[in-house]
Protein backbone atom coordinates (compact mmCIF):
# COMPACT_ATOMS: atom_id res chain seq x y z
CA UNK A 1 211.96 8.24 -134.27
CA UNK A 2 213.97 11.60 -133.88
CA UNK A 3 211.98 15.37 -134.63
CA UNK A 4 212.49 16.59 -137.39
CA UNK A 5 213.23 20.24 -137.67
CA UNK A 6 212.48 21.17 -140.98
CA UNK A 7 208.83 19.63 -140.80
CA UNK A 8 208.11 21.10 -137.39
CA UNK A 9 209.96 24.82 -139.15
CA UNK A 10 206.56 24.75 -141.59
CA UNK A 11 203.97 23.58 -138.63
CA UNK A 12 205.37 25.85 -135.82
CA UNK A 13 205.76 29.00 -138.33
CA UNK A 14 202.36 28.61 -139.43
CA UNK A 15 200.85 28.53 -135.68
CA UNK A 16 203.23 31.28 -134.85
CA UNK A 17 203.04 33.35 -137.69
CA UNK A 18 206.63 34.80 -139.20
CA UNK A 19 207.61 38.40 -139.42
CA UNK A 20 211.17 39.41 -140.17
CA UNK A 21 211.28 42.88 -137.91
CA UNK A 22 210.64 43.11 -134.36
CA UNK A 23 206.94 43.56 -132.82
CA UNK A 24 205.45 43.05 -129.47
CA UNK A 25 204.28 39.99 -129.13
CA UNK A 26 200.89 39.15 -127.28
CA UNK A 27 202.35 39.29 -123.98
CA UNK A 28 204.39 42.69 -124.72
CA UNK A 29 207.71 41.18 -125.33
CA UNK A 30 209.77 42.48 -128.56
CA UNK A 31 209.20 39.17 -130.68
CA UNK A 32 211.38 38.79 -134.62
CA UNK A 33 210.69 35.70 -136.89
CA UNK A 34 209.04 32.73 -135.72
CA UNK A 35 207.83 33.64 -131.92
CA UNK A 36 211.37 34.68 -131.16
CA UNK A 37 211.75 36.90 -128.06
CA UNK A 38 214.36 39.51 -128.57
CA UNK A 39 217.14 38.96 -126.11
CA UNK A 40 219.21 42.00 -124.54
CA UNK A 41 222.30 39.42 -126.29
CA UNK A 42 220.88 38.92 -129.39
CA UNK A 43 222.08 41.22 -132.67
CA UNK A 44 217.95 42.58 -133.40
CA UNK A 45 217.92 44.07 -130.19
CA UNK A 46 218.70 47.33 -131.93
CA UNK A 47 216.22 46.83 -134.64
CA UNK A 48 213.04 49.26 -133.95
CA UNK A 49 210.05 47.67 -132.65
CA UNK A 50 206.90 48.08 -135.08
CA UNK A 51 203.50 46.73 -135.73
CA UNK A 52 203.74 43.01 -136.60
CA UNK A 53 201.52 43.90 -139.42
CA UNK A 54 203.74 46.86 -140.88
CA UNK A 55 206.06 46.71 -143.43
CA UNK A 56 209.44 47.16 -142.68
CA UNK A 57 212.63 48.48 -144.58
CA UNK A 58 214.95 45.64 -145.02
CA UNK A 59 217.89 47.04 -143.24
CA UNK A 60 215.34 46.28 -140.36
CA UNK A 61 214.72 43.03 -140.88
CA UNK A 62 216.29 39.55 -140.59
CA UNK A 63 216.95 37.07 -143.15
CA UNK A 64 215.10 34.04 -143.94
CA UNK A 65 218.51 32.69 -143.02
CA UNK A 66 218.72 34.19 -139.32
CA UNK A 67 214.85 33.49 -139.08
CA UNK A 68 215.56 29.60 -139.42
CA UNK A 69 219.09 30.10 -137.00
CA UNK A 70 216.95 31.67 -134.22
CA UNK A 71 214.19 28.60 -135.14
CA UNK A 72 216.97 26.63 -134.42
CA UNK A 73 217.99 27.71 -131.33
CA UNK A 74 214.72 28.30 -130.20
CA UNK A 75 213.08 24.60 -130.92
CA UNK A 76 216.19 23.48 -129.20
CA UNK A 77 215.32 24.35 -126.73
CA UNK A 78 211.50 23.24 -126.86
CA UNK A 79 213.30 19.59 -127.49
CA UNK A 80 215.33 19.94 -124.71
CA UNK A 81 212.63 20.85 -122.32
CA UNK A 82 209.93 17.71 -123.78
CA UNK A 83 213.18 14.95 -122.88
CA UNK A 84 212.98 16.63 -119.47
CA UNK A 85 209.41 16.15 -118.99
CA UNK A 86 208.75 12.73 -120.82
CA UNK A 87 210.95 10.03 -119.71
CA UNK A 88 209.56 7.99 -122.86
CA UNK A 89 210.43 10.44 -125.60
CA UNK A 90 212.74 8.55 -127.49
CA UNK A 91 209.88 5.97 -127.83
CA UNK A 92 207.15 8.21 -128.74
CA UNK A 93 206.01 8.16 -132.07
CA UNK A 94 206.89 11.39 -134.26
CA UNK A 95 203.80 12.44 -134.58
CA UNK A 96 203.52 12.95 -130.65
CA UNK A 97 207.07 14.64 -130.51
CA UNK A 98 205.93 16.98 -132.81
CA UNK A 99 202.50 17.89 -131.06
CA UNK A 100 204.33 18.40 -127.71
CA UNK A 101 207.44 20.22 -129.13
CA UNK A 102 205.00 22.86 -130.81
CA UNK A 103 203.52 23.08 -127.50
CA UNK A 104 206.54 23.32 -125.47
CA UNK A 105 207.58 25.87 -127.93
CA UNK A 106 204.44 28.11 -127.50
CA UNK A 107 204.25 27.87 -123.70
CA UNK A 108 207.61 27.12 -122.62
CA UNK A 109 208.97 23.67 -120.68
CA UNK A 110 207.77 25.51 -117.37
CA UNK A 111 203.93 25.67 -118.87
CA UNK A 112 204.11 21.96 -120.56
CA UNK A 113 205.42 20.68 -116.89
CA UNK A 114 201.90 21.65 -115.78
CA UNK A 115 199.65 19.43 -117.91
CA UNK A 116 200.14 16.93 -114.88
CA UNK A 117 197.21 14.64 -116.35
CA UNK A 118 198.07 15.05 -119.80
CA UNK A 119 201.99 14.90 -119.37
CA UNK A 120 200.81 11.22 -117.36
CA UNK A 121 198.50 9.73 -120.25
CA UNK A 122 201.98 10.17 -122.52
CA UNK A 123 203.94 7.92 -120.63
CA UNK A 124 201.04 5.86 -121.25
CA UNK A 125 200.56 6.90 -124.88
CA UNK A 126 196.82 6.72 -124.08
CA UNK A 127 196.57 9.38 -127.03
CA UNK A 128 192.28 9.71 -126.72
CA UNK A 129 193.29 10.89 -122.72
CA UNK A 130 195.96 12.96 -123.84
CA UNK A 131 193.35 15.15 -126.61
CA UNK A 132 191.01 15.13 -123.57
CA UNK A 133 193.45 16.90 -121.23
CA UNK A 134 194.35 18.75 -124.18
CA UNK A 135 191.09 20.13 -124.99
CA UNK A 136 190.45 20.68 -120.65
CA UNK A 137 192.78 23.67 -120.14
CA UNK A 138 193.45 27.18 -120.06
CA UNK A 139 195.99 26.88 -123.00
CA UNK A 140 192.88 25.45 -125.22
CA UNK A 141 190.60 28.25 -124.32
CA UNK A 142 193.26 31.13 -124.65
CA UNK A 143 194.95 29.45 -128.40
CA UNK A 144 191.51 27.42 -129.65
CA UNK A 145 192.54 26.62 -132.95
CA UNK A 146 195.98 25.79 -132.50
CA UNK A 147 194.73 24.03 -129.82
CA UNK A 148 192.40 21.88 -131.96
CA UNK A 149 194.59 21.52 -134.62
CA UNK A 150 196.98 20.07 -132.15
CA UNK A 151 194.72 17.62 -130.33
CA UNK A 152 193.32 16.39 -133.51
CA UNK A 153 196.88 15.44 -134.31
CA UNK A 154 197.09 13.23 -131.17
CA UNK A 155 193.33 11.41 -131.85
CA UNK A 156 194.91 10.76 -134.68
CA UNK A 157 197.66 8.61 -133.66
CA UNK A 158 194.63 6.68 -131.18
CA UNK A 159 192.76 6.17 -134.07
CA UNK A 160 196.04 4.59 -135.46
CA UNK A 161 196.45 2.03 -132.61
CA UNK A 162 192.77 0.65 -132.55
């Protein structure tokens, strides 16, 4: 089973909300599209920062087009960082991928590296332990309903093996 991009595009934009102009994010970091941080490199760094929940002229916004490119990039990355943790991703079922991708995504390969209990019931696709460490940790009590939403995702698929 490989990721697929276009499904995870819908699931991760609708955790992470999408606005085409730059705002500060939650953590105070100039943010565009879908949880994008701005880079000193990238073309929007010139775009005025506003309130996520403003309009915006267009000529200060992205396209749809450069909101998926940056998606891209950006999930990449979250990919990249869940074959580095999880020596059995290639054998995890989709589902799974797709849970810990959106996670990787929100907190980074450096913050999914830390679910030491969690990342451990994986390689043992014991999915009931993995909601359980899920559902135990700062990152469920700071995002709860992304959190839940993602956990009951992974019951799922130990529902599916019973």
């Amino acid at each position: 089973m490989t990721v697929d991009v276009t499904v995870l595009y819908d699931e991760i934009a609708s955790d992470e909300g999408k606005v085409l102009h730059p705002y500060l994010c939650t953590e105070g970091h100039a943010t565009i599209g879908i949880g994008h941080k701005i880079l000193h490199t990238d073309p929007e760094a010139s775009l005025p920062v506003k309130n996520a929940y403003d309009g915006a002229p267009e000529e200060e916004c992205i396209t749809e087009h450069r909101c998926y490119e940056l998606f891209q990039e950006d999930v990449q990355l979250a990919i990249d960082g869940c074959r580095r943790i999880y020596d059995n991703w290639e054998k995890l079922p989709q589902e799974a991928q797709h849970v810990l991708v959106n996670m990787c995504f929100q907190m980074g390969t450096t913050g999914l590296s830390k679910f030491k209990h969690m990342n451990q019931a994986i390689e043992d696709q014991a999915w009931g332990q993995v909601a359980l460490e899920m559902h135990d940790s700062r990152w469920s009590r700071q995002t709860p309903e992304r959190s839940k939403r993602l956990r009951l995702r992974m019951l799922a698929l130990a529902d599916r093996d019973d």
